[in-house]
N, C-alpha and C. Protein backbone atom coordinates (compact mmCIF):
# COMPACT_ATOMS: atom_id res chain seq x y z
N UNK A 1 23.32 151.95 70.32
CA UNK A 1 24.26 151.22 69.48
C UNK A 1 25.57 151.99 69.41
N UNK A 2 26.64 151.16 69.59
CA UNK A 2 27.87 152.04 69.69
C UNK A 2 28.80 152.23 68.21
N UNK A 3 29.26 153.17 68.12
CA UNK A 3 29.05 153.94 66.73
C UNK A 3 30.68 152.91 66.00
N UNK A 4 30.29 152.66 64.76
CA UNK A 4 31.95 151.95 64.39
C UNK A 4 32.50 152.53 64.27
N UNK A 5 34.17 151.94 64.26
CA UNK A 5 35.35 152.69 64.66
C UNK A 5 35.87 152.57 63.29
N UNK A 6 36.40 153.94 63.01
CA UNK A 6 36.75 154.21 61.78
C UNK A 6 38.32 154.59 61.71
N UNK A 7 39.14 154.09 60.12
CA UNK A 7 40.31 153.78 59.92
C UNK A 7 40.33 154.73 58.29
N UNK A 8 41.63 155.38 58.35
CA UNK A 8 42.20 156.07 57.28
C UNK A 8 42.30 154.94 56.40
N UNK A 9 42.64 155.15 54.94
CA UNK A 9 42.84 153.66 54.03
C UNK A 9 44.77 153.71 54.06
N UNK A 10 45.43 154.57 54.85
CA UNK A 10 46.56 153.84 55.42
C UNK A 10 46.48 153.32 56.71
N UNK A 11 46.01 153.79 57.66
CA UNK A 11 45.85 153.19 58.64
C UNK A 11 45.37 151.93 58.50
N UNK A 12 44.23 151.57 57.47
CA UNK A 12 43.46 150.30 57.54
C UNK A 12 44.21 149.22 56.89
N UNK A 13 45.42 149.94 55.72
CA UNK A 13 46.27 149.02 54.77
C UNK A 13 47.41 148.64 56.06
N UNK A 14 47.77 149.35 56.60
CA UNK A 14 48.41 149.20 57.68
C UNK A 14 48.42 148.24 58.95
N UNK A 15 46.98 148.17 58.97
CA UNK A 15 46.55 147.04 60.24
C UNK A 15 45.35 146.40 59.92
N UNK A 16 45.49 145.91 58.59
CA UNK A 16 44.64 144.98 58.26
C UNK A 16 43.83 143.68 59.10
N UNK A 17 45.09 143.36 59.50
CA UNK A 17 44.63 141.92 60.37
C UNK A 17 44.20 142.40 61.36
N UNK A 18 44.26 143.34 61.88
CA UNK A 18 43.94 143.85 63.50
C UNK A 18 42.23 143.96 63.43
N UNK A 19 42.27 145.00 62.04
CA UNK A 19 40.76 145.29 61.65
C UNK A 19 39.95 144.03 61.57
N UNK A 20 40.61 143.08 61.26
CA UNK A 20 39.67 141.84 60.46
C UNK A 20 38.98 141.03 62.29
N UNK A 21 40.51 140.98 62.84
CA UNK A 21 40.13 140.47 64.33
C UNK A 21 39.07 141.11 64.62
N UNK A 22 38.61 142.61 65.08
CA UNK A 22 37.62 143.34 65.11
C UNK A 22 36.60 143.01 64.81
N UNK A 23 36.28 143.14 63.22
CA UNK A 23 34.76 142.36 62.68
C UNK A 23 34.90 141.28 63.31
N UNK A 24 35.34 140.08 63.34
CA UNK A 24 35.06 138.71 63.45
C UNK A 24 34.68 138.63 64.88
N UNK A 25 34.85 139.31 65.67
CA UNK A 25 34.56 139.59 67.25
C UNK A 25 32.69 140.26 67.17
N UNK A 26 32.81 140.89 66.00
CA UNK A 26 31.63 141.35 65.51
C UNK A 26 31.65 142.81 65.51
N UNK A 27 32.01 143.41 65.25
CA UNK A 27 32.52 144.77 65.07
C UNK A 27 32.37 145.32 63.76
N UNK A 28 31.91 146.50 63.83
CA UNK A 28 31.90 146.93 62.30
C UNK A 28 33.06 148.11 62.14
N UNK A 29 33.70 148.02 61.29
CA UNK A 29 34.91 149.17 61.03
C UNK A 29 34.44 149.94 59.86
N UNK A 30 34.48 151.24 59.71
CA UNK A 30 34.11 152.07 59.08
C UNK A 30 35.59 152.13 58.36
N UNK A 31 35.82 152.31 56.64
CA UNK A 31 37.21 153.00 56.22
C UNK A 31 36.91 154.18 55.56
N UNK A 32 37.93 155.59 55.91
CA UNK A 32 37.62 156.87 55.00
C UNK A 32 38.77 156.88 54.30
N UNK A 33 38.17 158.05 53.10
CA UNK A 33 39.37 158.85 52.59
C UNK A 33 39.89 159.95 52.13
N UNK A 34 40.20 161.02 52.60
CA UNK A 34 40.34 161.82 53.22
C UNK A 34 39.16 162.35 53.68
N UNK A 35 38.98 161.49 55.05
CA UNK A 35 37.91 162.22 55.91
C UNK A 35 36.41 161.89 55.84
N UNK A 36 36.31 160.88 54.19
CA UNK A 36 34.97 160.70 53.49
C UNK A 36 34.98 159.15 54.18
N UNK A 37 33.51 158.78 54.68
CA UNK A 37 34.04 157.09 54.68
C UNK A 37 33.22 156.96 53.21
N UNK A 38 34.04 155.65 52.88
CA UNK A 38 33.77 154.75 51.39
C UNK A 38 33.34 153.71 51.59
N UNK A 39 33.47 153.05 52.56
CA UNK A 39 33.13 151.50 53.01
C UNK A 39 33.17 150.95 54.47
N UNK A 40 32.13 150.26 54.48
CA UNK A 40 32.05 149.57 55.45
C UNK A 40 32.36 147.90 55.98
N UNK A 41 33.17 147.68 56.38
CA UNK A 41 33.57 146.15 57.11
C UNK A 41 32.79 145.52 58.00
N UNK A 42 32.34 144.70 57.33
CA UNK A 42 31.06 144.54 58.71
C UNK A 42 31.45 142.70 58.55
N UNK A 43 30.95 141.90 60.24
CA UNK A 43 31.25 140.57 59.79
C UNK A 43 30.34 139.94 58.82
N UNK A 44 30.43 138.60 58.08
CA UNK A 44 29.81 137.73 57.58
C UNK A 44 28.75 137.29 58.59
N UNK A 45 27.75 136.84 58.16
CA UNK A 45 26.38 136.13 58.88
C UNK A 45 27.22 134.45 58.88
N UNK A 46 26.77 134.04 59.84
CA UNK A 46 26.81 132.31 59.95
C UNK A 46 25.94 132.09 58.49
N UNK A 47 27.03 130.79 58.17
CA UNK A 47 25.97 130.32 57.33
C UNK A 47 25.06 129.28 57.96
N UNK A 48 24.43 128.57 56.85
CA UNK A 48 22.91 128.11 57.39
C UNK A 48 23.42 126.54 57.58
N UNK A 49 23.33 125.78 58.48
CA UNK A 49 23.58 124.47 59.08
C UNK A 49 22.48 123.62 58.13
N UNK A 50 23.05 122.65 56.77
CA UNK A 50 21.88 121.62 56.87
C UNK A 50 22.43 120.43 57.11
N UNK A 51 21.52 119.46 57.05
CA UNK A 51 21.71 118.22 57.48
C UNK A 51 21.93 117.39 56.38
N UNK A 52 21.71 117.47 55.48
CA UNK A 52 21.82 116.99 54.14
C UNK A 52 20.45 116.95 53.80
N UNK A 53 20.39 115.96 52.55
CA UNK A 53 19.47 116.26 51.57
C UNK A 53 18.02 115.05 52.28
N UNK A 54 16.99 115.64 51.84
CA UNK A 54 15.78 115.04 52.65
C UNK A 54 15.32 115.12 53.94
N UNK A 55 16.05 116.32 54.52
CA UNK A 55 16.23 116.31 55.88
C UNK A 55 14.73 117.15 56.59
N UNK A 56 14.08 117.82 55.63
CA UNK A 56 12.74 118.19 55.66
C UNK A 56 11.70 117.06 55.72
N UNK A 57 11.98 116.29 54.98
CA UNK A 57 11.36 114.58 54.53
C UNK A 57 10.51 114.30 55.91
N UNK A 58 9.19 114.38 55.35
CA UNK A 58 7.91 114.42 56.39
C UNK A 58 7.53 115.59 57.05
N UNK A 59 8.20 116.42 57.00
CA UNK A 59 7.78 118.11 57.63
C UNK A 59 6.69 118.72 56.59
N UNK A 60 7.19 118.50 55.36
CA UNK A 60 6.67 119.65 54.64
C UNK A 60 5.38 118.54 53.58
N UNK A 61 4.08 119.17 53.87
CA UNK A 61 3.38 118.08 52.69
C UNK A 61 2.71 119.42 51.52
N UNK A 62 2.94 118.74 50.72
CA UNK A 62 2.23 119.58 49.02
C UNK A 62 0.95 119.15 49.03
N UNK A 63 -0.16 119.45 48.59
CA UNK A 63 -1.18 118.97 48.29
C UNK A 63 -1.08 118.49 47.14
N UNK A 64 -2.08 117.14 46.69
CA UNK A 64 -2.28 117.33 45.38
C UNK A 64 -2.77 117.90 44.39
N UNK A 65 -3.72 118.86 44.78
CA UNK A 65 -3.68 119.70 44.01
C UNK A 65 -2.86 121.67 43.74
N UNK A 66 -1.82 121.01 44.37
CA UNK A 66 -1.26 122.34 44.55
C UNK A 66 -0.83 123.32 43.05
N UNK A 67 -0.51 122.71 41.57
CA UNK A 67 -0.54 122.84 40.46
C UNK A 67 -1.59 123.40 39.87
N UNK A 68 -2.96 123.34 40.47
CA UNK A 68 -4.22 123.79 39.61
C UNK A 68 -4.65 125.30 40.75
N UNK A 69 -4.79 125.86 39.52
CA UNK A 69 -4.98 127.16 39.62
C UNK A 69 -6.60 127.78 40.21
N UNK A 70 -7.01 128.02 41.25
CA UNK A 70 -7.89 128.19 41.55
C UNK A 70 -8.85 129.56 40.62
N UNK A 71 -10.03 129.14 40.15
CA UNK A 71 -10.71 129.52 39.49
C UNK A 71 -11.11 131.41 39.68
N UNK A 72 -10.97 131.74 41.23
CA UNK A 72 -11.16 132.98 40.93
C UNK A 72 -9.42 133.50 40.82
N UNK A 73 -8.64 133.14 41.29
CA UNK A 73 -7.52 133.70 40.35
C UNK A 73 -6.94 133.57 39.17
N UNK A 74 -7.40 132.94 38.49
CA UNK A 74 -7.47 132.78 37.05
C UNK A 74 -7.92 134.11 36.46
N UNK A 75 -9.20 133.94 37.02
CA UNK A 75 -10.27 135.21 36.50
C UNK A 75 -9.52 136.30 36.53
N UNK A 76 -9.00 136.56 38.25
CA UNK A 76 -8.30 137.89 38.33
C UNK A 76 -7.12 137.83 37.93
N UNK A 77 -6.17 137.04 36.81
CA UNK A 77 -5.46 137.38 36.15
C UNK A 77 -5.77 137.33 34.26
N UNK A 78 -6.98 137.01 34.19
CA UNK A 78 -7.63 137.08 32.84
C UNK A 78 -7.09 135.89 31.98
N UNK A 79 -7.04 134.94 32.59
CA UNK A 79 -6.88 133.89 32.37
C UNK A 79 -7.91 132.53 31.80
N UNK A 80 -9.10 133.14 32.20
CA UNK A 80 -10.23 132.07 31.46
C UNK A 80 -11.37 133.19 30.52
């Protein structure tokens, strides 16, 4: 893994947008200060694609009895 490239916090106030191009390419930028890094720039994850609402609708089935508590875990939570 190739190690991130690290920026002074003038250098980084300095070339902000340059840095940002970087992550978004997928790059992680390290920022120090004097010499310490403090933070890391790393990109955002994709977010999650849905389709809208019901879009599971027939994938996923519940049982009916999925609400009742099966009798030996009851027990093993001291429940009966």
């Amino acid at each position: 893994m190739e190690a991130a490239r690290q920026y002074n916090v003038h250098e980084a106030k300095t070339h902000l947008s340059r840095i940002l191009e970087q992550v978004a390419t997928g790059e992680e930028v390290v920022i120090s200060k004097a010499g310490e890094p403090v933070a890391k720039v790393v990109p955002l994850r994709a977010g999650v694609r849905r389709t809208g609402r019901g879009s599971l609708r027939g994938r996923i089935h519940v049982p009916d009895d999925f609400d009742e508590l099966p009798d030996d875990v009851a027990d093993a939570f001291g429940m009966r």
